[in-house]
C-alpha atoms as a PDB file:
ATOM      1  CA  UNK A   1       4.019 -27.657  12.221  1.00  0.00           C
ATOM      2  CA  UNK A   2       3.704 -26.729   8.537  1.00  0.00           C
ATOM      3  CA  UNK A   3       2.337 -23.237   9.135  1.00  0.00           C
ATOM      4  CA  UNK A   4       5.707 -22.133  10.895  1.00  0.00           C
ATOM      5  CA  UNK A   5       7.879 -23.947   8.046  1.00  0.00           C
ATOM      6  CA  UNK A   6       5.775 -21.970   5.569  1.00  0.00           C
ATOM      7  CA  UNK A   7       6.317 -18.668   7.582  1.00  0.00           C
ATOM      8  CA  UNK A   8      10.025 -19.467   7.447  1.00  0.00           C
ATOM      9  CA  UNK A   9       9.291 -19.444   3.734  1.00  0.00           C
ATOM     10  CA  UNK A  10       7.621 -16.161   3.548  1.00  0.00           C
ATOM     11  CA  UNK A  11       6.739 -15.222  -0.446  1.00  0.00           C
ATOM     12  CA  UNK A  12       7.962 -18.260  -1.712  1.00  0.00           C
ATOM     13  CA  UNK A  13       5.411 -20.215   0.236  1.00  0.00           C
ATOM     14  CA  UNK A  14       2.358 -18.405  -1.911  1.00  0.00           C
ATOM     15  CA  UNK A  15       1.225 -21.202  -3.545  1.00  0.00           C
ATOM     16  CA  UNK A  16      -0.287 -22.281   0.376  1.00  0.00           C
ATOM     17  CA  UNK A  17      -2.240 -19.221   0.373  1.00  0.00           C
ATOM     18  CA  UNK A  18      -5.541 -21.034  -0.783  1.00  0.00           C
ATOM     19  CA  UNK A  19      -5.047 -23.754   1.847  1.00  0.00           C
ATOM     20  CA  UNK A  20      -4.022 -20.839   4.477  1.00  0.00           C
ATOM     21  CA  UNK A  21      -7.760 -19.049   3.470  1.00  0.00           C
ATOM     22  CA  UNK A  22      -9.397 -22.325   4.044  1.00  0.00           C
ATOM     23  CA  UNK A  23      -7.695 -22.655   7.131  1.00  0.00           C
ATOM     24  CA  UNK A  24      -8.935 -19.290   8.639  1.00  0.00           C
ATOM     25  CA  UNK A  25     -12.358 -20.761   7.982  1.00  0.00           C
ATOM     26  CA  UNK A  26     -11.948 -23.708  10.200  1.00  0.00           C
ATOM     27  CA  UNK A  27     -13.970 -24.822  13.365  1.00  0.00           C
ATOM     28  CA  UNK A  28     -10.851 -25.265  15.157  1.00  0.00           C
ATOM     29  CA  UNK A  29      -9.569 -22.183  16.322  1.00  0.00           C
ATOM     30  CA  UNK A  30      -6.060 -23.308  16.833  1.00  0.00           C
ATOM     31  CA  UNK A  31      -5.830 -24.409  12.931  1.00  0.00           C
ATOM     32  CA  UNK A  32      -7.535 -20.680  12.504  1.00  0.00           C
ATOM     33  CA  UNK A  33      -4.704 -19.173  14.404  1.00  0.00           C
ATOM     34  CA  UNK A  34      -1.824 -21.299  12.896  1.00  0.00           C
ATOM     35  CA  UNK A  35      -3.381 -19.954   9.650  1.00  0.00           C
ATOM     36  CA  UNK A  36      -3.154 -16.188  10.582  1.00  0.00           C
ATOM     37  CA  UNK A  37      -0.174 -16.644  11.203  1.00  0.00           C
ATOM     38  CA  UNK A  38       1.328 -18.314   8.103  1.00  0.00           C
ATOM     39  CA  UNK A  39      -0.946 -15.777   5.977  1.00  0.00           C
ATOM     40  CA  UNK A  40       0.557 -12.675   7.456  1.00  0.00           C
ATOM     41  CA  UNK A  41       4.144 -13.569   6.434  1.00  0.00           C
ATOM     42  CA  UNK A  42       3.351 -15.143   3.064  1.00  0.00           C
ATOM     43  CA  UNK A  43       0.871 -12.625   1.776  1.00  0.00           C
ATOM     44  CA  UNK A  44       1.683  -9.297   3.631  1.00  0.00           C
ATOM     45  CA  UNK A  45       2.470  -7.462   0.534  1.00  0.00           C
ATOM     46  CA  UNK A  46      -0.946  -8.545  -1.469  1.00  0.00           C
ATOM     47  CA  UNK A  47      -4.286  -6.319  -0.302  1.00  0.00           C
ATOM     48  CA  UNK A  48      -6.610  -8.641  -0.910  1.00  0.00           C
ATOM     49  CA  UNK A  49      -5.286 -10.798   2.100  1.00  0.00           C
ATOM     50  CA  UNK A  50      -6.695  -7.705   4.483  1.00  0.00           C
ATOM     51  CA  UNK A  51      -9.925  -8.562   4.162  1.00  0.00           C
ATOM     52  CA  UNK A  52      -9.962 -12.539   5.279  1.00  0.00           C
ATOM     53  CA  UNK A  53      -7.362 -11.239   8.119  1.00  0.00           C
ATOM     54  CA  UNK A  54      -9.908  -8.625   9.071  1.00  0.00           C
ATOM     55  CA  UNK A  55     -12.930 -10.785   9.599  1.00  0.00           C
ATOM     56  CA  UNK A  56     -11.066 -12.581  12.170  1.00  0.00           C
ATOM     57  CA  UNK A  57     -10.677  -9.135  14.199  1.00  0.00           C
ATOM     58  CA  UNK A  58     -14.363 -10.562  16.013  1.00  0.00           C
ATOM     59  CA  UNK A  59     -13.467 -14.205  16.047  1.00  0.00           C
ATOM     60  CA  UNK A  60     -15.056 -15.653  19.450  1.00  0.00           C
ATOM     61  CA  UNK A  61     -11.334 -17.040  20.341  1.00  0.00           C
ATOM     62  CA  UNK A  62      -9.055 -13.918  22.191  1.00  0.00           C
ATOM     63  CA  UNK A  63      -5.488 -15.664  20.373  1.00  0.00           C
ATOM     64  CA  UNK A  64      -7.230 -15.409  16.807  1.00  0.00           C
ATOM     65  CA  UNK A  65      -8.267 -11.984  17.016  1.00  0.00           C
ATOM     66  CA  UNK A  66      -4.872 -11.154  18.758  1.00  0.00           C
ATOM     67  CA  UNK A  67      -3.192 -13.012  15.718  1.00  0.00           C
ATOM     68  CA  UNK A  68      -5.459 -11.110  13.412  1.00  0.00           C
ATOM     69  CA  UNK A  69      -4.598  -7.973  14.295  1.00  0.00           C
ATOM     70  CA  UNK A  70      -0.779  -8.772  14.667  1.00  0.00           C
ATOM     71  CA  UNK A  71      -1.402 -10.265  11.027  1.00  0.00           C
ATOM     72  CA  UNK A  72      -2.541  -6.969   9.902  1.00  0.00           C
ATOM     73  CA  UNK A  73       0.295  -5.201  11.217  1.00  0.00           C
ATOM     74  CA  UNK A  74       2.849  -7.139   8.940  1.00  0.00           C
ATOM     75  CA  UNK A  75       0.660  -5.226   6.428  1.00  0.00           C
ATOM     76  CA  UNK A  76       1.662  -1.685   7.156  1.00  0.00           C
ATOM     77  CA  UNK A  77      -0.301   0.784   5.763  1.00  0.00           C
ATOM     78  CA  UNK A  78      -2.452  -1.883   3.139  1.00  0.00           C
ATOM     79  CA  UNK A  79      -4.430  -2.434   6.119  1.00  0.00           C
ATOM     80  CA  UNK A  80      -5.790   1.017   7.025  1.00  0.00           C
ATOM     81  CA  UNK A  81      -9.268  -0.642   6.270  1.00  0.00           C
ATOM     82  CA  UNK A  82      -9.313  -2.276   9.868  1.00  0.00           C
ATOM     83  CA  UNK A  83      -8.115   0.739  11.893  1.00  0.00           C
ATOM     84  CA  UNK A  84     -11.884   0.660  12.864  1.00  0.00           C
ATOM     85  CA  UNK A  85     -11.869  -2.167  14.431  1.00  0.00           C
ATOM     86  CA  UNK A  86      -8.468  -2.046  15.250  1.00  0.00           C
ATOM     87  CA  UNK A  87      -9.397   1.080  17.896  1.00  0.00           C
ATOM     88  CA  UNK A  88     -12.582  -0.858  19.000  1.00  0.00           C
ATOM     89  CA  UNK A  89     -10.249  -4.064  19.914  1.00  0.00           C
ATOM     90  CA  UNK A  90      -8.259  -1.661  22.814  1.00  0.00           C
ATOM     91  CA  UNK A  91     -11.652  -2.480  24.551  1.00  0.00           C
ATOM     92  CA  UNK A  92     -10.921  -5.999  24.321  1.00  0.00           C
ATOM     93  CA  UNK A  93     -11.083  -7.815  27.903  1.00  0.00           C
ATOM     94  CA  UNK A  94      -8.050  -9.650  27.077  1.00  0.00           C
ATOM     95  CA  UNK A  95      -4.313  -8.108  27.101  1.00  0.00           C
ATOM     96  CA  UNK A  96      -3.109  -9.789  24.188  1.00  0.00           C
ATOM     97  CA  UNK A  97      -5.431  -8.334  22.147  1.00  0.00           C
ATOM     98  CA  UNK A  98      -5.103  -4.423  23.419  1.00  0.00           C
ATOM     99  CA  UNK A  99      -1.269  -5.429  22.706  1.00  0.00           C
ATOM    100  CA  UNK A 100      -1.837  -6.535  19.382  1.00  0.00           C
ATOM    101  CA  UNK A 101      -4.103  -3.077  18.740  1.00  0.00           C
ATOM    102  CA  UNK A 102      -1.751  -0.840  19.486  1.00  0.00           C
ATOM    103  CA  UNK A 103       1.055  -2.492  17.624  1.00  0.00           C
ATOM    104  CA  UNK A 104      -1.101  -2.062  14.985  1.00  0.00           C
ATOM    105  CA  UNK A 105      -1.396   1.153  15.333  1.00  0.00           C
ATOM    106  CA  UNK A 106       2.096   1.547  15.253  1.00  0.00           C
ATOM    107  CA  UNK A 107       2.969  -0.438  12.298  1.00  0.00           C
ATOM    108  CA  UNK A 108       0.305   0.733   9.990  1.00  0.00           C
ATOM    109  CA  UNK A 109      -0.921   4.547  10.793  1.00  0.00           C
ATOM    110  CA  UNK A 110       1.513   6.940   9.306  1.00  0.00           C
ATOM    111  CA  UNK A 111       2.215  10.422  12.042  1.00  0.00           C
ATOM    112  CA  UNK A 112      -0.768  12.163  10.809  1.00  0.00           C
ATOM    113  CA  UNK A 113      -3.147   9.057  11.240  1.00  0.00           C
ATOM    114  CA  UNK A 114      -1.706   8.328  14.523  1.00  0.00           C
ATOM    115  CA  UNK A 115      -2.614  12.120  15.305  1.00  0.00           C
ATOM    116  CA  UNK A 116      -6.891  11.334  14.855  1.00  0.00           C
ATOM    117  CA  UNK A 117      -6.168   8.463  17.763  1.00  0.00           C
ATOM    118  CA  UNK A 118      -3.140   9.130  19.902  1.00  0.00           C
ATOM    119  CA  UNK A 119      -5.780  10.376  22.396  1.00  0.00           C
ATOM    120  CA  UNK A 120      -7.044   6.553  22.927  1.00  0.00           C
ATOM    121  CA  UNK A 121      -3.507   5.443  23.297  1.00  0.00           C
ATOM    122  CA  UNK A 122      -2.805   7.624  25.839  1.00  0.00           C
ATOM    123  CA  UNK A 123      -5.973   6.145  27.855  1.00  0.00           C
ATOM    124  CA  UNK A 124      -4.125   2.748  26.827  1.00  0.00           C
ATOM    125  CA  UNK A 125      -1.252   3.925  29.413  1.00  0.00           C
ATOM    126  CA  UNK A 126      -3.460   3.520  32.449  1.00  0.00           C
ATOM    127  CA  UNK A 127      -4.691   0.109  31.447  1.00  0.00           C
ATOM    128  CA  UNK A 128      -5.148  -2.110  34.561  1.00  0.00           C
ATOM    129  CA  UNK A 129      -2.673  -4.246  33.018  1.00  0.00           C
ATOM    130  CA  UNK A 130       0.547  -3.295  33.307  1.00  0.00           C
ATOM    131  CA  UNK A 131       2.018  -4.573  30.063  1.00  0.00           C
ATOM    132  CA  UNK A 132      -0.645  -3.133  27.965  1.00  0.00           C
ATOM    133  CA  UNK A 133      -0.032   0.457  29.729  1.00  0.00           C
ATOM    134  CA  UNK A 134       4.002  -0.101  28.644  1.00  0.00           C
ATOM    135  CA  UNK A 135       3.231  -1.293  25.108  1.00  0.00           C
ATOM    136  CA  UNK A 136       1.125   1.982  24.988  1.00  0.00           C
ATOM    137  CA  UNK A 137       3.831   4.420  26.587  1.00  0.00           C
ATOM    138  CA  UNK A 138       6.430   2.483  24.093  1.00  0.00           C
ATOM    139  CA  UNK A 139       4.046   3.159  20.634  1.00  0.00           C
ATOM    140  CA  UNK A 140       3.740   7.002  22.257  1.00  0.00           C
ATOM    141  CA  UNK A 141       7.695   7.270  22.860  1.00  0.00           C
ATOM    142  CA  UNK A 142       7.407   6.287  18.669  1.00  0.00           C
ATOM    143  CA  UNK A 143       5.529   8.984  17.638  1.00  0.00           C
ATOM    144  CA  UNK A 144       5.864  13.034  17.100  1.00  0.00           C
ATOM    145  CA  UNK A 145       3.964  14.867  20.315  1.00  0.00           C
ATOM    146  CA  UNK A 146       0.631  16.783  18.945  1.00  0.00           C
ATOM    147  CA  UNK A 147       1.832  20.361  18.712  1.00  0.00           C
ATOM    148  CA  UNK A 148       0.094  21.395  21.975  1.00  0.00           C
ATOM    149  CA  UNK A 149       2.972  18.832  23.733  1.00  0.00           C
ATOM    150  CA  UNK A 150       5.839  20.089  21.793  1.00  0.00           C
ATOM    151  CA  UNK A 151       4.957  23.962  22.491  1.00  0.00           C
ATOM    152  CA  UNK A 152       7.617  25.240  25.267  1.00  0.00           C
ATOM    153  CA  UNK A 153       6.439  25.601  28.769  1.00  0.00           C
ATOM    154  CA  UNK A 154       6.608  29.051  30.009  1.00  0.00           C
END
């Protein structure tokens, strides 16, 4: 498909980017996800690609929102903007999409803002599912304990 070729492509594919934003506007969902996709590794160092990634955080279809939010990731910190939604989408009834939250939270909240939500990604390791819970104890393993955690036990 010409969205992976283009991903293989990375920076030097910008010139798709308009056809990649029309793309994420499509009625098909798989051309919407193909899209995210290419976007994310073509544009990941321009801001103003957050935003059309972020809309698709609600799309009706669980692999677009997933995509979105693994889209956003590539980002780093440029997308701070959907850490919002981002922490709402760990409510998501579909795994892939906790997944994708939390490895956004890893990839884009520096120590500090990972502080403000570790406490949500420690209810993430009891998830009923049992990849979601090891994604969650992984992105915790990542990260610098609270200073309550690190004080020694007497």
């Amino acid at each position: 498909m010409t969205a992976l070729l283009l991903m293989e492509l990375g920076p030097y594919a910008k010139p798709a980017l308009p056809a990649l934003l029309e793309g994420m506007q499509s009625t098909n969902y798989r051309v919407r996800h193909h899209a995210v996709m290419a976007l994310s590794k073509i544009g990941f160092e321009s801001p103003e690609y957050v935003s059309p990634l972020q809309q698709l955080i609600s799309d009706p279809e669980y692999l677009v929102r997933s995509q979105a939010l693994n889209g956003l990731a590539e980002f780093g910190p440029l997308a701070i903007t959907a850490l919002p939604q981002a922490r709402e989408s760990l409510k998501d009834t579909y795994n892939l999409v906790r997944i994708a939250a939390l490895a956004f939270f890893e990839k884009v909240l520096s120590d500090e803002e990972f502080a403000a939500i570790r406490d949500e990604v420690v209810r993430a390791t009891q998830d009923s599912d049992s990849l979601v819970s090891q994604v969650a104890q992984s992105v915790l393993s990542n990260r610098p304990r609270g200073k309550s955690e690190n004080a020694p036990s007497r």
